[in-house]
Every structure is written in structure tokens, then in C-alpha cells.
N, C-alpha and C. Protein backbone atom coordinates (compact mmCIF):
# COMPACT_ATOMS: atom_id res chain seq x y z
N UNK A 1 2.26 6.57 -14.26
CA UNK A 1 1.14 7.34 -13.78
C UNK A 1 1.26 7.49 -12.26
N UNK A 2 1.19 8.80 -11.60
CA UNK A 2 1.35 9.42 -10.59
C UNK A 2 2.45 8.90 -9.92
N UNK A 3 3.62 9.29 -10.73
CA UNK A 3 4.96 8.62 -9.89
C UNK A 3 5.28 9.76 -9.00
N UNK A 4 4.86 10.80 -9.23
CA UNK A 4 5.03 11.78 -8.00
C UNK A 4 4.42 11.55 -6.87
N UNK A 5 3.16 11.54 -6.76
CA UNK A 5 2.63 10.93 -5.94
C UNK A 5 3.35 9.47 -4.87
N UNK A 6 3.19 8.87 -5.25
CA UNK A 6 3.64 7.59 -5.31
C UNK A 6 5.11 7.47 -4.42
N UNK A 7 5.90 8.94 -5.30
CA UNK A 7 7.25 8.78 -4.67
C UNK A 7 7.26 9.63 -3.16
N UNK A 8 6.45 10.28 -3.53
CA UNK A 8 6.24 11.34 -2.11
C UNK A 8 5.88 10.68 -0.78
N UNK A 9 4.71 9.70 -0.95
CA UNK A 9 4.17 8.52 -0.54
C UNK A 9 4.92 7.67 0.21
N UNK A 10 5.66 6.96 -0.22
CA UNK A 10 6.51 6.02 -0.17
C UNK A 10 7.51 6.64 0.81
N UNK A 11 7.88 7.67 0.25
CA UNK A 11 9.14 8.09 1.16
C UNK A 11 8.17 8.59 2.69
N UNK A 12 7.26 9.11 2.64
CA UNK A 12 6.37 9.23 3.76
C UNK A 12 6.17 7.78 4.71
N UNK A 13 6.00 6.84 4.10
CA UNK A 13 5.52 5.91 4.41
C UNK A 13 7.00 4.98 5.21
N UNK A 14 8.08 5.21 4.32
CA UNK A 14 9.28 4.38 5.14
C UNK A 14 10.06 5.96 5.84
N UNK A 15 9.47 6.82 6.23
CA UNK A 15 10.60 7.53 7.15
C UNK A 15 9.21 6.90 8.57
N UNK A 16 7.85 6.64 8.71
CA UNK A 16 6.99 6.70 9.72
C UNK A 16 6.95 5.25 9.74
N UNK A 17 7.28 4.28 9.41
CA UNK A 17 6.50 3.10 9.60
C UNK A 17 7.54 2.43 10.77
N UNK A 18 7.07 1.51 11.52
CA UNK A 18 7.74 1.08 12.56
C UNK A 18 8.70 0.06 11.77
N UNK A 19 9.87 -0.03 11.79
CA UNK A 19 10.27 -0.94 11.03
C UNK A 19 10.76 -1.87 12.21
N UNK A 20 10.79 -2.14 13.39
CA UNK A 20 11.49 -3.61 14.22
C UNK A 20 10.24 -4.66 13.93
N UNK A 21 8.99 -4.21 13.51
CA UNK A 21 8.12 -5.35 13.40
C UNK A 21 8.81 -6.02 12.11
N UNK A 22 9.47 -5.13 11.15
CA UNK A 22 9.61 -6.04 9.82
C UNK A 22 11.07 -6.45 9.76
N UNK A 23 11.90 -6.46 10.83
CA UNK A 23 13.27 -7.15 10.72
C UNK A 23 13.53 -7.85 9.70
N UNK A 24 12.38 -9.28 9.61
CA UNK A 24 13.00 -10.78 9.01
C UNK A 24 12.28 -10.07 7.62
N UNK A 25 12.00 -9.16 6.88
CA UNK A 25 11.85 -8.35 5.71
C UNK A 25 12.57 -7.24 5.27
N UNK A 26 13.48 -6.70 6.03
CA UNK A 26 14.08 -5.47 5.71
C UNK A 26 14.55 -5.19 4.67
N UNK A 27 15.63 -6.16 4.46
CA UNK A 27 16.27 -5.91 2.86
C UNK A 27 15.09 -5.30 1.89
N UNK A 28 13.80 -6.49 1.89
CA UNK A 28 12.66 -6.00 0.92
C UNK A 28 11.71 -4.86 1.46
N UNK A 29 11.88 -3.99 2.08
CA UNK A 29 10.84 -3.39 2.65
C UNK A 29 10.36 -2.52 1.76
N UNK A 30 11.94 -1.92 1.43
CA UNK A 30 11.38 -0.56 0.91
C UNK A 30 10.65 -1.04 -0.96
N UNK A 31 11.78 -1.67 -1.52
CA UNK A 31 10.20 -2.53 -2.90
C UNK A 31 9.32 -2.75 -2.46
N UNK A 32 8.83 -3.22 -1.57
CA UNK A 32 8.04 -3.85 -0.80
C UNK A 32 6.58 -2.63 -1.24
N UNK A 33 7.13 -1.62 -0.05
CA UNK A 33 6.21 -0.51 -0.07
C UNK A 33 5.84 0.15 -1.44
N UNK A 34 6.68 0.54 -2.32
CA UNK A 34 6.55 0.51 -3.63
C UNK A 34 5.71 -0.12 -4.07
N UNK A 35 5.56 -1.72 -3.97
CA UNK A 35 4.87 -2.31 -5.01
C UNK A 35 3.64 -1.86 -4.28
N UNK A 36 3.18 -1.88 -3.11
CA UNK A 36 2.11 -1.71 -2.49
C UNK A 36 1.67 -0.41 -2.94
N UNK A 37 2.77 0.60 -3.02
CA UNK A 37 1.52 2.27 -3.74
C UNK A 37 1.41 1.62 -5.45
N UNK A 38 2.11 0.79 -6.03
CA UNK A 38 1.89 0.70 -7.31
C UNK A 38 0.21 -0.47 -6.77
N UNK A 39 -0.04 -1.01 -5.80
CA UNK A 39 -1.46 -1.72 -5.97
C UNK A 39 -2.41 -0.97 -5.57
N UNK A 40 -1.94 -0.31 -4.66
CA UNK A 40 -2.67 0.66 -3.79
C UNK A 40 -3.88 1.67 -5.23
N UNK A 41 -2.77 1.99 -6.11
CA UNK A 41 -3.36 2.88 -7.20
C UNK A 41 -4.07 2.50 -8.59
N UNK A 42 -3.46 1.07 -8.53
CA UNK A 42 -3.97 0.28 -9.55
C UNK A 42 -5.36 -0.07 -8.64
N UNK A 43 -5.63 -0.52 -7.69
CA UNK A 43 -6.99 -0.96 -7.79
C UNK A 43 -7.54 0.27 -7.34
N UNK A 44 -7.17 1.78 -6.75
CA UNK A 44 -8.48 2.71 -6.65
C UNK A 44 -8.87 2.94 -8.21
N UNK A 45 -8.10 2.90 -8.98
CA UNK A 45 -8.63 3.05 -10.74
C UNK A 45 -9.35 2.10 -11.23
N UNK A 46 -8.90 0.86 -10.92
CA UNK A 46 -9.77 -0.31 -11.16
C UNK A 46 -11.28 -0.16 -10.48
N UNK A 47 -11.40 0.37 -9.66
CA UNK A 47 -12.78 -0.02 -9.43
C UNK A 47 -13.26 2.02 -9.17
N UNK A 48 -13.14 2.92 -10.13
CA UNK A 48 -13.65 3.86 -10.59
C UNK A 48 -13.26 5.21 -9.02
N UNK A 49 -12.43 5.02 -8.07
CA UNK A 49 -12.20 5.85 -6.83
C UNK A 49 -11.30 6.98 -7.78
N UNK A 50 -10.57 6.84 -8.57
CA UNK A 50 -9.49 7.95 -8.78
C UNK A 50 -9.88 7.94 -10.61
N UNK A 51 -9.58 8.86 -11.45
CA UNK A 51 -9.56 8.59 -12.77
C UNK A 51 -8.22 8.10 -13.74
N UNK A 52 -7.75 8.19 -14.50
CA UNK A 52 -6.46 8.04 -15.10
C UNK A 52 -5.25 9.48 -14.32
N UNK A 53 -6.13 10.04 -14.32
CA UNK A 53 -4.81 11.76 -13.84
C UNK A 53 -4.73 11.57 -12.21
N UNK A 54 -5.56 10.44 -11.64
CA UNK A 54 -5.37 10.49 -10.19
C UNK A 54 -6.57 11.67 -9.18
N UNK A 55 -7.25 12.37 -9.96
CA UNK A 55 -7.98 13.05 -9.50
C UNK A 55 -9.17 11.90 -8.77
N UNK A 56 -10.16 12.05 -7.25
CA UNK A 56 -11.11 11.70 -6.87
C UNK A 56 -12.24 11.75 -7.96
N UNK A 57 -12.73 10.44 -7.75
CA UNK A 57 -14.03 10.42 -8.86
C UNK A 57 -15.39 10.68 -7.95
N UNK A 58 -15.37 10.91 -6.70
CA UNK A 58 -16.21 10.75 -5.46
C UNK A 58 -16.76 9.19 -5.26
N UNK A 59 -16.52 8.58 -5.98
CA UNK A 59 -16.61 6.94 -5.63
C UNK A 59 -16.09 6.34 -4.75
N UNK A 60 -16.68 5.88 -3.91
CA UNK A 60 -15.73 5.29 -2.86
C UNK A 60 -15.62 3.46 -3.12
N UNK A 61 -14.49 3.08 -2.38
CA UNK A 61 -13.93 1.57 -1.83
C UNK A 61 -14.24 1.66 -0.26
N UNK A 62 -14.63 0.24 -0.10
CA UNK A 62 -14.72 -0.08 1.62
C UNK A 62 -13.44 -0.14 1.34
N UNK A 63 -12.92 0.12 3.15
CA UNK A 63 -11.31 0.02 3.31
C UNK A 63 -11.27 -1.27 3.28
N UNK A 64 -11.88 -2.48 3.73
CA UNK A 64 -11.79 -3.55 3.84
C UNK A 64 -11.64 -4.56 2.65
N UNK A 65 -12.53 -4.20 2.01
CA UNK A 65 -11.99 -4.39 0.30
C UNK A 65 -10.59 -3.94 -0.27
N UNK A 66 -10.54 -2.66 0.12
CA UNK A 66 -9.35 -2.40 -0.54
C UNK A 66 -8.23 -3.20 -0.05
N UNK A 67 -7.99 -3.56 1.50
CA UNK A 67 -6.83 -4.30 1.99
C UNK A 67 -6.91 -5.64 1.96
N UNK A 68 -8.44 -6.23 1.17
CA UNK A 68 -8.23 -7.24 0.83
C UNK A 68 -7.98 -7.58 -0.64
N UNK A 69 -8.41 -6.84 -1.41
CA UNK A 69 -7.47 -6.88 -2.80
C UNK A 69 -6.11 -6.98 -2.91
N UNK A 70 -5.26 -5.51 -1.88
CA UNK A 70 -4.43 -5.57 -2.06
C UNK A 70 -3.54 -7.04 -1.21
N UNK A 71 -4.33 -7.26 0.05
CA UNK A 71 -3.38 -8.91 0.43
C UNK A 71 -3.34 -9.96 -0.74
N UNK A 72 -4.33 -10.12 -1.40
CA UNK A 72 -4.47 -10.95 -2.05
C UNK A 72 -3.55 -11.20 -3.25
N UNK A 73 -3.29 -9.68 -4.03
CA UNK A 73 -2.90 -9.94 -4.93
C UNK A 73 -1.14 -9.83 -5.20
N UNK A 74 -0.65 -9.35 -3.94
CA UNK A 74 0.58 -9.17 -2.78
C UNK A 74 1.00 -10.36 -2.56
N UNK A 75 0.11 -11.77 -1.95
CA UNK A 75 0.16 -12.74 -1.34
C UNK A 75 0.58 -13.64 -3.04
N UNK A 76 -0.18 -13.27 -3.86
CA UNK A 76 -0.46 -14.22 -4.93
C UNK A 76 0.78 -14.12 -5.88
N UNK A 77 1.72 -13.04 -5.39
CA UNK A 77 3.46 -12.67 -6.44
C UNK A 77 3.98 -13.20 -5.91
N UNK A 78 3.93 -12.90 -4.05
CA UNK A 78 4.80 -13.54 -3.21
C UNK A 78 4.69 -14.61 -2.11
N UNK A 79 3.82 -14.67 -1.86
CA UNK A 79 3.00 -15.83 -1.56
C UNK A 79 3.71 -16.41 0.29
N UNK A 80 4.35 -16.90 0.62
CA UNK A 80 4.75 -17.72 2.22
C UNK A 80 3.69 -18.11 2.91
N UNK A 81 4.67 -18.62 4.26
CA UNK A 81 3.84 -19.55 4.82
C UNK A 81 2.78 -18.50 6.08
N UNK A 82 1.88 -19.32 6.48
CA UNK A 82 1.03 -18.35 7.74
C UNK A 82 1.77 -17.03 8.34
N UNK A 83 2.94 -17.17 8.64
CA UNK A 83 3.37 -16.21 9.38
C UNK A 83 4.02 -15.19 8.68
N UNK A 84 4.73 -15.29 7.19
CA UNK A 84 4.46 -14.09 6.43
C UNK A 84 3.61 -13.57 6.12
N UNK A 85 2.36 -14.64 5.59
CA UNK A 85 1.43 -13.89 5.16
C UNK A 85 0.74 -12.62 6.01
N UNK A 86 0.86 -13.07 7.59
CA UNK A 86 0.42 -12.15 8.72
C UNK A 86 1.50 -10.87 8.57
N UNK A 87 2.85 -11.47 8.52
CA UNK A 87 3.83 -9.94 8.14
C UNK A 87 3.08 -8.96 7.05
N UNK A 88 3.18 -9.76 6.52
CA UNK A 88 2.64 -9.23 4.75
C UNK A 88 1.11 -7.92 5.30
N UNK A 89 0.22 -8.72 5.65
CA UNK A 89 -1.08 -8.62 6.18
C UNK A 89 -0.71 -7.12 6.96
N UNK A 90 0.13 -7.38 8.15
CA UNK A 90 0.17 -6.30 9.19
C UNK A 90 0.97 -4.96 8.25
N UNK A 91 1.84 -5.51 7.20
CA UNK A 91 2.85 -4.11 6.69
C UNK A 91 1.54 -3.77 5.44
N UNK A 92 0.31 -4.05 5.01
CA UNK A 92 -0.37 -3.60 4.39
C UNK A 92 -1.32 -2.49 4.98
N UNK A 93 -1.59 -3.39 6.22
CA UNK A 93 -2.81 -2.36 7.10
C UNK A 93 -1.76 -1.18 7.83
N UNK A 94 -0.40 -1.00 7.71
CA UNK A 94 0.33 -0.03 8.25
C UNK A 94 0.23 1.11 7.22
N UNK A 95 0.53 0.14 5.88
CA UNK A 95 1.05 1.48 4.48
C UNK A 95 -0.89 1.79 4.50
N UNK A 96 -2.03 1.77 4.76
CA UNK A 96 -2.80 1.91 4.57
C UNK A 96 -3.15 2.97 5.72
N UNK A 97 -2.50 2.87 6.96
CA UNK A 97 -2.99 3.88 8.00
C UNK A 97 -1.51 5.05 7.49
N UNK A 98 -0.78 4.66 6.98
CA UNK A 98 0.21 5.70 6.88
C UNK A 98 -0.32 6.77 5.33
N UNK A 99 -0.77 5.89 5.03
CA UNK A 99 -1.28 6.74 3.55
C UNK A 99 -2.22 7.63 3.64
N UNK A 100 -2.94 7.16 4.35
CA UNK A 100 -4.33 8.07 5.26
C UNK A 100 -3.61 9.41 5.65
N UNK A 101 -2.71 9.16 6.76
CA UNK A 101 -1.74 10.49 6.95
C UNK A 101 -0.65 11.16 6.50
N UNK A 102 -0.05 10.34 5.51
CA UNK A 102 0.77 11.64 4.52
C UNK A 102 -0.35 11.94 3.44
N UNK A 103 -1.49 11.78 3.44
CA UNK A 103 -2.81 12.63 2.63
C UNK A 103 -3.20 14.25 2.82
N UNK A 104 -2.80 14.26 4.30
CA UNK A 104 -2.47 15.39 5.36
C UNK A 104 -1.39 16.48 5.32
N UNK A 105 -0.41 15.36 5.39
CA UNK A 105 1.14 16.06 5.56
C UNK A 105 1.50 16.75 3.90
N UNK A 106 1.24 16.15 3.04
CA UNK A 106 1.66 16.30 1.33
C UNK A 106 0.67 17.27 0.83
């Protein structure tokens, strides 16, 4: 479900994102970002923002909720110590300002 999306996304998301912050992650970045549009979409459905086809339901998520679902449940597959979790943390609130703007660009 919305792998177009998703793929369009993604590739948006790793040609713009700063990548020298994520050096000691690179190898994983780009799954990385992936799994994040696969949470990203699983919880706007989970909590009624998008329907099954991806269309707006006009329901909204606080952003703050949403980037804390998604740390959480990010943190809880892959889990490390304080200072990934802050990697983890900072490459969420990035794919979250980058998603905002290939919303634009796509």
C-alpha cells in the first residue's frame, strides 16, 4: 500500500537530507528511511489521518505525537545507547521536515 508514494518519498528524502550528520549510520540510512515512510504511513492510518487508498480523511495528528510514535516504535526494533537514540531522534525529525516538502515538490 502506497509504494508509489513511499518510493517517490524516499528518494526525495535521501537526494535532500544532510547526510555528514549520519556518517556512523550510512550503510543503514537508506532502509533506514524506508522503514520510517513504512511507519510514517502505518501510523497516519492507524489513528484515522489517511484511509486504506492513502487519500486525507481531514483528521489530523499533532506532529509531536506523530514523531513520537514513530521514535518509539523505531527505537523499540532497534533500540542503542543515548547517543543513537538522539541520531535516530534527529534523522526522524529530518524525514519529517523533508516529507512536509516533497508534499510540494511531488
Amino acid at each position: 500500500m502506497f509504494d508509489v508514494w513511499k518510493a517517490q518519498t524516499g528518494e526525495f528524502v535521501l537526494r535532500h537530507i544532510d547526510r555528514k550528520q549520519y556518517q556512523s549510520i550510512a550503510d543503514q540510512l537508506e532502509p533506514y528511511v524506508l522503514e520510517l515512510s513504512d511507519l510514517y504511513t502505518t501510523i497516519l492510518l492507524e489513528n484515522g489521518v489517511i484511509d486504506e487508498h492513502g487519500d486525507d480523511t481531514g483528521q489530523e495528528l499533532d506532529e509531536d505525537d506523530l514523531f513520537d510514535a514513530m521514535l518509539e516504535r523505531f527505537l523499540a526494533k532497534h533500540g542503542g545507547d543515548d547517543e543513537r537514540q538522539l541520531l535516530i531522534a534527529t534523522l526522524i525529525d529530518a524525514y519529517l521536515t523533508l516529507v512536509e516538502e516533497s508534499s510540494e515538490d511531488i
